[in-house]
PDB file of N, CA and C in Angstrom:
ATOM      1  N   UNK A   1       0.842  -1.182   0.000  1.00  0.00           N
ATOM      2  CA  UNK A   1       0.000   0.000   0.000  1.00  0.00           C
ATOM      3  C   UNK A   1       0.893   1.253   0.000  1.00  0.00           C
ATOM      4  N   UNK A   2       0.485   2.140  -0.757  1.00  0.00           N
ATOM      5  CA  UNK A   2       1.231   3.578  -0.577  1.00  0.00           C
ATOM      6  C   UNK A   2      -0.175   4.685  -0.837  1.00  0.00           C
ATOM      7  N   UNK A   3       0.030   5.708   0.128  1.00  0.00           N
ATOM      8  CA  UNK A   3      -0.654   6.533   0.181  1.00  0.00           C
ATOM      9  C   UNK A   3      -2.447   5.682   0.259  1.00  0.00           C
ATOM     10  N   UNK A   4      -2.413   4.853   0.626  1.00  0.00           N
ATOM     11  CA  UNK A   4      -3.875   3.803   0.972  1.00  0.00           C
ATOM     12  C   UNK A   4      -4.503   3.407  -0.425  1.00  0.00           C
ATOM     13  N   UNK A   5      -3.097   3.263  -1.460  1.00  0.00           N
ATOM     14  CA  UNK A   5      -3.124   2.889  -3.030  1.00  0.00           C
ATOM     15  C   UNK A   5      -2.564   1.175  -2.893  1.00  0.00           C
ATOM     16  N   UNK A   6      -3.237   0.343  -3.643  1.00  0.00           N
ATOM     17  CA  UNK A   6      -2.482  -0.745  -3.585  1.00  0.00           C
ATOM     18  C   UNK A   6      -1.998  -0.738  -5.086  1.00  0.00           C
ATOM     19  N   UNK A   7      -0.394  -1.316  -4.875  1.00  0.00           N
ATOM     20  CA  UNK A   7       0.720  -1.494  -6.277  1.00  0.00           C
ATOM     21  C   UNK A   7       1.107  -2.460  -6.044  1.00  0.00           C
ATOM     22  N   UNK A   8       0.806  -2.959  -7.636  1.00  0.00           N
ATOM     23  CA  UNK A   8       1.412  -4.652  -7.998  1.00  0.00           C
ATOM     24  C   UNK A   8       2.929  -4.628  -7.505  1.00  0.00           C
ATOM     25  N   UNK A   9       3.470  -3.485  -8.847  1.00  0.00           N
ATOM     26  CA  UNK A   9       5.092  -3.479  -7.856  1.00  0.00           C
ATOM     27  C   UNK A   9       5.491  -2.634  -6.755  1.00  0.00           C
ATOM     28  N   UNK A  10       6.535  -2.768  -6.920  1.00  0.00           N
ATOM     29  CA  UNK A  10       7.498  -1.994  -6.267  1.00  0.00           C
ATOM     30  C   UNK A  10       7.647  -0.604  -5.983  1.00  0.00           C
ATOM     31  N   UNK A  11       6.955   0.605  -5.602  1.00  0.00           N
ATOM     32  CA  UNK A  11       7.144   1.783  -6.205  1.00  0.00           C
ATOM     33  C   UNK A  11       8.470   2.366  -6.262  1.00  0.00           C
ATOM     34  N   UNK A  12       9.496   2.308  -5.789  1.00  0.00           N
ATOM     35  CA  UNK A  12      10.744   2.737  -5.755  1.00  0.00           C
ATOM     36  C   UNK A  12      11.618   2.307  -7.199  1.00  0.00           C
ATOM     37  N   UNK A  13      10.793   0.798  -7.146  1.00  0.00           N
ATOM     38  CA  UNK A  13      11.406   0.575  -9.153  1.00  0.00           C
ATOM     39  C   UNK A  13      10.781   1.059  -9.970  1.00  0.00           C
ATOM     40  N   UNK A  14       9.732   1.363 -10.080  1.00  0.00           N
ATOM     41  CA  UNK A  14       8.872   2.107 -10.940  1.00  0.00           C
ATOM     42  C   UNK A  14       8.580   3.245 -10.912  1.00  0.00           C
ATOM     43  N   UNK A  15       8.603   4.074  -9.964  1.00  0.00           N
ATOM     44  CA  UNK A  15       9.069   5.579  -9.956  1.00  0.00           C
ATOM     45  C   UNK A  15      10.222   6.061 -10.610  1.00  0.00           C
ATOM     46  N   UNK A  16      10.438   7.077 -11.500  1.00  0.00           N
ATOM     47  CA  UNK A  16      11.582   7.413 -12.372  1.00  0.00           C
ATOM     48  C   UNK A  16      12.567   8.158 -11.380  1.00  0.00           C
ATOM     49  N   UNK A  17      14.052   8.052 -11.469  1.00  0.00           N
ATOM     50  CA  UNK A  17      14.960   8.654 -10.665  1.00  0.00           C
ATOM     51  C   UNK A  17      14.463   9.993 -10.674  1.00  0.00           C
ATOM     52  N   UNK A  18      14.248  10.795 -11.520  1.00  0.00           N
ATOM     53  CA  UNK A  18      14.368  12.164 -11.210  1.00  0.00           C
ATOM     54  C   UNK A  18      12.961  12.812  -9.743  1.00  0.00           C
ATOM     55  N   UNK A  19      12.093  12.094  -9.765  1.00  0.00           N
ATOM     56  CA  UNK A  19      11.444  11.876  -8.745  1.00  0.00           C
ATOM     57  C   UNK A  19      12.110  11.529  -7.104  1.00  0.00           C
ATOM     58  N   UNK A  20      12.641  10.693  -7.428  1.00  0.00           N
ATOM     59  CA  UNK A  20      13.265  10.397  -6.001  1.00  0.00           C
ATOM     60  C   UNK A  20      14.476  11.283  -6.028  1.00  0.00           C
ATOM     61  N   UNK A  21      15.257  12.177  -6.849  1.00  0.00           N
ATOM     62  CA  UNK A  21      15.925  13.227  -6.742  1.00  0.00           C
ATOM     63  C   UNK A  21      15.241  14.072  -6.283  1.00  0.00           C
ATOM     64  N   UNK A  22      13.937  14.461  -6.568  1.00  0.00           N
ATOM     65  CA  UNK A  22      13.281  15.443  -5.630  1.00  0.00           C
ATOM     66  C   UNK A  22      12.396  15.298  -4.651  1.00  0.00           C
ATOM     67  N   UNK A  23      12.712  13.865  -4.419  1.00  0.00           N
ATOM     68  CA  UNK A  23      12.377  13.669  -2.412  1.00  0.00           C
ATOM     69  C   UNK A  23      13.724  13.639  -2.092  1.00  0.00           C
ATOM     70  N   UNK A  24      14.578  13.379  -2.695  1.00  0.00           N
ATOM     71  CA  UNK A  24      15.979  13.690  -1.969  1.00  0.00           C
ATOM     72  C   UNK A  24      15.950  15.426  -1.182  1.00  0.00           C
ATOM     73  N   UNK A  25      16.166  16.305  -2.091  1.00  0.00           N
ATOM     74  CA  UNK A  25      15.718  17.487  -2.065  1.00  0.00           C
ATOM     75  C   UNK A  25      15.068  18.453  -1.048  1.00  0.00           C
ATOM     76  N   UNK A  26      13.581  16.946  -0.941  1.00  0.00           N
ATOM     77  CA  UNK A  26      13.094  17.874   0.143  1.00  0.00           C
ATOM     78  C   UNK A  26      13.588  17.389   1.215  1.00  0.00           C
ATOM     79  N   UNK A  27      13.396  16.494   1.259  1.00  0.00           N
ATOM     80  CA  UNK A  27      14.441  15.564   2.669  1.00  0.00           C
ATOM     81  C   UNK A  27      15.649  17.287   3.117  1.00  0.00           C
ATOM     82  N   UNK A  28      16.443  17.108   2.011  1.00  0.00           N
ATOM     83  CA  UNK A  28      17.837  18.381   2.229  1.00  0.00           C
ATOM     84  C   UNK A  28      17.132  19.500   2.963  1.00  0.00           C
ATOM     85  N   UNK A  29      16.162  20.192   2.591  1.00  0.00           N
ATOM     86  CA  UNK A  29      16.061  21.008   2.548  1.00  0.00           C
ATOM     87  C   UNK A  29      15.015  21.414   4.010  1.00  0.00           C
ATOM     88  N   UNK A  30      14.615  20.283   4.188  1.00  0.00           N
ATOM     89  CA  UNK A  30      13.027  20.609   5.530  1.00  0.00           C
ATOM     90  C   UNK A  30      13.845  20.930   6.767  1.00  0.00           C
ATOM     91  N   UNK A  31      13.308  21.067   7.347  1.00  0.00           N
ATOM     92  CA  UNK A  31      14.299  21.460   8.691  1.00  0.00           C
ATOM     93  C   UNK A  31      13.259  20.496   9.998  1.00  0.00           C
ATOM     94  N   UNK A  32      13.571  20.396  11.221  1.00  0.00           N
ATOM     95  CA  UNK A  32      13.329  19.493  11.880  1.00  0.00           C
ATOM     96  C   UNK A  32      11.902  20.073  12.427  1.00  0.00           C
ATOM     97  N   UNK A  33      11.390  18.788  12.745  1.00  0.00           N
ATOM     98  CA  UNK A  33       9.774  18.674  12.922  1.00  0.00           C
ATOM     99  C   UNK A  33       8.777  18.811  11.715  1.00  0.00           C
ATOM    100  N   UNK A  34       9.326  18.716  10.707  1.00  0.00           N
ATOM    101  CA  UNK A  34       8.794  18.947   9.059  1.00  0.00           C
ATOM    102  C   UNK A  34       9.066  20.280   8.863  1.00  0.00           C
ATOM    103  N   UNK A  35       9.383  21.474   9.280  1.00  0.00           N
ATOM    104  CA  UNK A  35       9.444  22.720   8.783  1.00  0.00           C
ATOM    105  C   UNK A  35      10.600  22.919   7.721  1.00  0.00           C
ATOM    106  N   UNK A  36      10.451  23.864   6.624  1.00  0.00           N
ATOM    107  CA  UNK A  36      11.232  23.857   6.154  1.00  0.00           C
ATOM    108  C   UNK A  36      12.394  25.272   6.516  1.00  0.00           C
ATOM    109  N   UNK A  37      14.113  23.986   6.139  1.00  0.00           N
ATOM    110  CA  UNK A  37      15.163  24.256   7.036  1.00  0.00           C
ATOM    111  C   UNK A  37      15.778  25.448   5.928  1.00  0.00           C
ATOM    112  N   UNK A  38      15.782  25.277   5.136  1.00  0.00           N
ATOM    113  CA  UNK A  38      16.171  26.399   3.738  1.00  0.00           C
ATOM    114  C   UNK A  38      15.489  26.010   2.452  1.00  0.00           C
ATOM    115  N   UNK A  39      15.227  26.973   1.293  1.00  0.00           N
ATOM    116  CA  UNK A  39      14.735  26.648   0.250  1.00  0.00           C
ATOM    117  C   UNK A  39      15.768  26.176  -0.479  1.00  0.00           C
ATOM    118  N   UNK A  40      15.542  25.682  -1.814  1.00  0.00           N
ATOM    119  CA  UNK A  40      16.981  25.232  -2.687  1.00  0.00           C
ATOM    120  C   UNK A  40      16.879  26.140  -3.679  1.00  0.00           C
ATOM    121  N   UNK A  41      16.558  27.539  -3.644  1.00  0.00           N
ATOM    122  CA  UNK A  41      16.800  28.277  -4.791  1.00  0.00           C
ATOM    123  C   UNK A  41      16.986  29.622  -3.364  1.00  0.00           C
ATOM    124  N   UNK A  42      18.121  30.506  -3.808  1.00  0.00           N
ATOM    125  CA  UNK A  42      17.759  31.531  -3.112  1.00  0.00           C
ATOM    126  C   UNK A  42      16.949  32.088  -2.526  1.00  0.00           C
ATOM    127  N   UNK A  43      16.748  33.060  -1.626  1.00  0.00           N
ATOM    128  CA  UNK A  43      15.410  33.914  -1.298  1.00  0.00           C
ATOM    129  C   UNK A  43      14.320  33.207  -0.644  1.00  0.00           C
ATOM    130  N   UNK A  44      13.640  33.593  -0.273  1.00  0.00           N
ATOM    131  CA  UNK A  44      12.103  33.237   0.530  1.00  0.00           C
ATOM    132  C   UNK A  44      10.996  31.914  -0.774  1.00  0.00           C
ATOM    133  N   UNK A  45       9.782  31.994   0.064  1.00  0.00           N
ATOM    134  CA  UNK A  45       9.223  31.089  -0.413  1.00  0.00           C
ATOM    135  C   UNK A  45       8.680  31.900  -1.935  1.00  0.00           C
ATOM    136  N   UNK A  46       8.737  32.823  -2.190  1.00  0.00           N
ATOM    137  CA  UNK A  46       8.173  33.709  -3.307  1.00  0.00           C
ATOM    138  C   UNK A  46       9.066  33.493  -4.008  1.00  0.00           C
ATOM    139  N   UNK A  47      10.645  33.469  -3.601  1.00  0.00           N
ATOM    140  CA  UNK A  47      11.511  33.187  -4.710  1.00  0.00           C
ATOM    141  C   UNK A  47      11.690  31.846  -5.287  1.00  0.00           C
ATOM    142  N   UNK A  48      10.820  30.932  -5.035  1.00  0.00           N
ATOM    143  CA  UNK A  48      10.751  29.356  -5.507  1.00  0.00           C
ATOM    144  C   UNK A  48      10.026  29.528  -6.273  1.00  0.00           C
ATOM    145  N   UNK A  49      10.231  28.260  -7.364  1.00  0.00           N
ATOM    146  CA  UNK A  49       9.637  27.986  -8.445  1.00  0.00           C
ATOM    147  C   UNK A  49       7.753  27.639  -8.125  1.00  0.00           C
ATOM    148  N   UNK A  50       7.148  27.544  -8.194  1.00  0.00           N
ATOM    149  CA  UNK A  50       5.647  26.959  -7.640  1.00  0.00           C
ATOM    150  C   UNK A  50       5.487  25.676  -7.461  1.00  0.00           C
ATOM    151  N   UNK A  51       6.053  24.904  -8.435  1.00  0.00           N
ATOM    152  CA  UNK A  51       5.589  23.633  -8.696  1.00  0.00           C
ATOM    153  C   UNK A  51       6.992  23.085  -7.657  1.00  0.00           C
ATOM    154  N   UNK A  52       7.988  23.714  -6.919  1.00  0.00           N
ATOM    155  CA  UNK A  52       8.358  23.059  -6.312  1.00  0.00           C
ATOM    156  C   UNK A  52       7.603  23.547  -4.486  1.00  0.00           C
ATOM    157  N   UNK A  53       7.370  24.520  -4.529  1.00  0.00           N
ATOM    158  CA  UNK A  53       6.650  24.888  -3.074  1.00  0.00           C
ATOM    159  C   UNK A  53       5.269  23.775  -2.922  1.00  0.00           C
ATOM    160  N   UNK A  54       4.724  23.551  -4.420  1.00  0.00           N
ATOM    161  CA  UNK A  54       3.451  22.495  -4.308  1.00  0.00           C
ATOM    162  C   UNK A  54       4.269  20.926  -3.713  1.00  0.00           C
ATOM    163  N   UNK A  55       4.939  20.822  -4.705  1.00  0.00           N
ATOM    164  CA  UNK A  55       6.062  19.168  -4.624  1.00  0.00           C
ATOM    165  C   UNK A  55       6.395  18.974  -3.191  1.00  0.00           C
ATOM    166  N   UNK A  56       6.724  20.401  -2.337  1.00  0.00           N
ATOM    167  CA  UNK A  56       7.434  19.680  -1.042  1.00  0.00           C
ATOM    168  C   UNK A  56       6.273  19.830   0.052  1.00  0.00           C
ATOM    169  N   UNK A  57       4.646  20.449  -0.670  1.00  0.00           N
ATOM    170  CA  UNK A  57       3.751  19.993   0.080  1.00  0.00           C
ATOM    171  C   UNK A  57       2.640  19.382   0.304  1.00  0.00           C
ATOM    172  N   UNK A  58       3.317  18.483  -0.698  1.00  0.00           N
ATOM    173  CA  UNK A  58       2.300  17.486  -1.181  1.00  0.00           C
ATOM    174  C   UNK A  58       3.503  15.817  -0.148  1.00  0.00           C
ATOM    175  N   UNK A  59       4.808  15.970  -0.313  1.00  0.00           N
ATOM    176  CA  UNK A  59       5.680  15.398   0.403  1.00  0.00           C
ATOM    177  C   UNK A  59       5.276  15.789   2.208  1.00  0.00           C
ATOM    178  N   UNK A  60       5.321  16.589   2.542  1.00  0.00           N
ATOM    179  CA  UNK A  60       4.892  16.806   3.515  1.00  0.00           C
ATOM    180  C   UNK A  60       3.746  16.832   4.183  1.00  0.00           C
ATOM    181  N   UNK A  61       2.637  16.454   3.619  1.00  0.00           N
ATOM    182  CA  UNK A  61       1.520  15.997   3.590  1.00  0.00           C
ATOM    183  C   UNK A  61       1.412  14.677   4.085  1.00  0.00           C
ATOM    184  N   UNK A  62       1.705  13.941   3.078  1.00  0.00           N
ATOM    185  CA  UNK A  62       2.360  12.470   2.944  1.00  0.00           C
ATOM    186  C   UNK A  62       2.744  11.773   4.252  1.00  0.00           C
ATOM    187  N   UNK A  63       3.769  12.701   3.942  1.00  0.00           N
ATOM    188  CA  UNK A  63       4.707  12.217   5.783  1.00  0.00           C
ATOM    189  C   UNK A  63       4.043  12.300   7.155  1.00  0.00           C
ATOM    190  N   UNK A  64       2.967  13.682   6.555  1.00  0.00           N
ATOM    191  CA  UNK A  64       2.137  13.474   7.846  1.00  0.00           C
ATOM    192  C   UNK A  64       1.241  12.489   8.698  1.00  0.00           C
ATOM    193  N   UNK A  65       0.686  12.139   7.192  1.00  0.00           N
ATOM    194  CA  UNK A  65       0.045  11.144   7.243  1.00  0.00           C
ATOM    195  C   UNK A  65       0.262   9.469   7.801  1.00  0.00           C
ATOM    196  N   UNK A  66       1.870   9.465   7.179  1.00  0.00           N
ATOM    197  CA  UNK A  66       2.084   8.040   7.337  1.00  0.00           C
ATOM    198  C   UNK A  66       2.489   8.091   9.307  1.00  0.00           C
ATOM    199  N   UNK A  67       2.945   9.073   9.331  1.00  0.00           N
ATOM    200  CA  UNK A  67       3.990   9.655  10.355  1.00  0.00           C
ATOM    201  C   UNK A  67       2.060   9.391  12.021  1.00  0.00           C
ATOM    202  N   UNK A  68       0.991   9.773  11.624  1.00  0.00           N
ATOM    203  CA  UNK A  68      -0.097   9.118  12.198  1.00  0.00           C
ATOM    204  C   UNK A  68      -0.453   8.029  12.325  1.00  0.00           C
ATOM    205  N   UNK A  69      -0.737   7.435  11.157  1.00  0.00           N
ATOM    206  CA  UNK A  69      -0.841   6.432  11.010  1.00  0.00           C
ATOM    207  C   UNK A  69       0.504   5.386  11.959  1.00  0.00           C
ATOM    208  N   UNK A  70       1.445   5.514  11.713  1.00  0.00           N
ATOM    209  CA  UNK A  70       3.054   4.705  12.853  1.00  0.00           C
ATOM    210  C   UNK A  70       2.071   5.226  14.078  1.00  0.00           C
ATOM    211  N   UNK A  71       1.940   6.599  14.391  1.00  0.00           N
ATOM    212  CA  UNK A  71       1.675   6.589  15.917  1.00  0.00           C
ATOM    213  C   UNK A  71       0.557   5.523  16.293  1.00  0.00           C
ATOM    214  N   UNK A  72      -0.204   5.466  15.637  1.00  0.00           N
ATOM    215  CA  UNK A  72      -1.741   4.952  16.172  1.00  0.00           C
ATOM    216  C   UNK A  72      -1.487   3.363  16.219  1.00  0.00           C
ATOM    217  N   UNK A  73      -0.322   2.442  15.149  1.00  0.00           N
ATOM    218  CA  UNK A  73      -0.334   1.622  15.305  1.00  0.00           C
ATOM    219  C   UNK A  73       0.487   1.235  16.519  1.00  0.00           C
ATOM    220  N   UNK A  74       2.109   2.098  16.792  1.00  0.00           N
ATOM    221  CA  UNK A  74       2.341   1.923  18.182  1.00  0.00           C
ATOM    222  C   UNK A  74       1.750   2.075  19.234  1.00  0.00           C
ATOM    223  N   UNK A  75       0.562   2.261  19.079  1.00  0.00           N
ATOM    224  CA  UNK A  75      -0.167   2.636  20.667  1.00  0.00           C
ATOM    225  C   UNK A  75      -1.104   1.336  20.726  1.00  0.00           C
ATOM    226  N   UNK A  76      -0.910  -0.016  19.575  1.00  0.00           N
ATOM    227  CA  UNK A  76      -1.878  -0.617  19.795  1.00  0.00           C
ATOM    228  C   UNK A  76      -1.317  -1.902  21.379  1.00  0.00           C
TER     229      UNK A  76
END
């Protein structure tokens, strides 16, 4: 299951590298507790491209999610 999607394969083999270059990315870039730690283009959040301010919060979304989901099952 990913994202409460079921996949025949693998998603990590079937996702194209340049994708997981930009969860690399945000990984670099978030700062601790999910906030983000610096942008990867100069300047504030206005000085980012859009489609990457969407990308790292749609990733961060994600994480939130799964990041609940771990809690609720450790508490069983």
């Amino acid at each position: 299951m990913v994202g409460g999607e079921a996949w025949t394969a693998n998603p990590r083999l079937v996702i194209g590298e340049p994708w997981h270059g930009f969860v690399r990315l945000w990984a670099a870039c978030r700062g601790g507790m999910g906030g983000i730690a610096h942008w990867p283009d100069a300047g504030g959040v206005n000085d980012q491209a859009a489609w990457v301010v969407d990308g790292f919060a749609v990733l961060a979304g994600a994480e939130a999610v799964m990041e609940d989901e771990r809690r609720r099952v450790d508490k069983r």
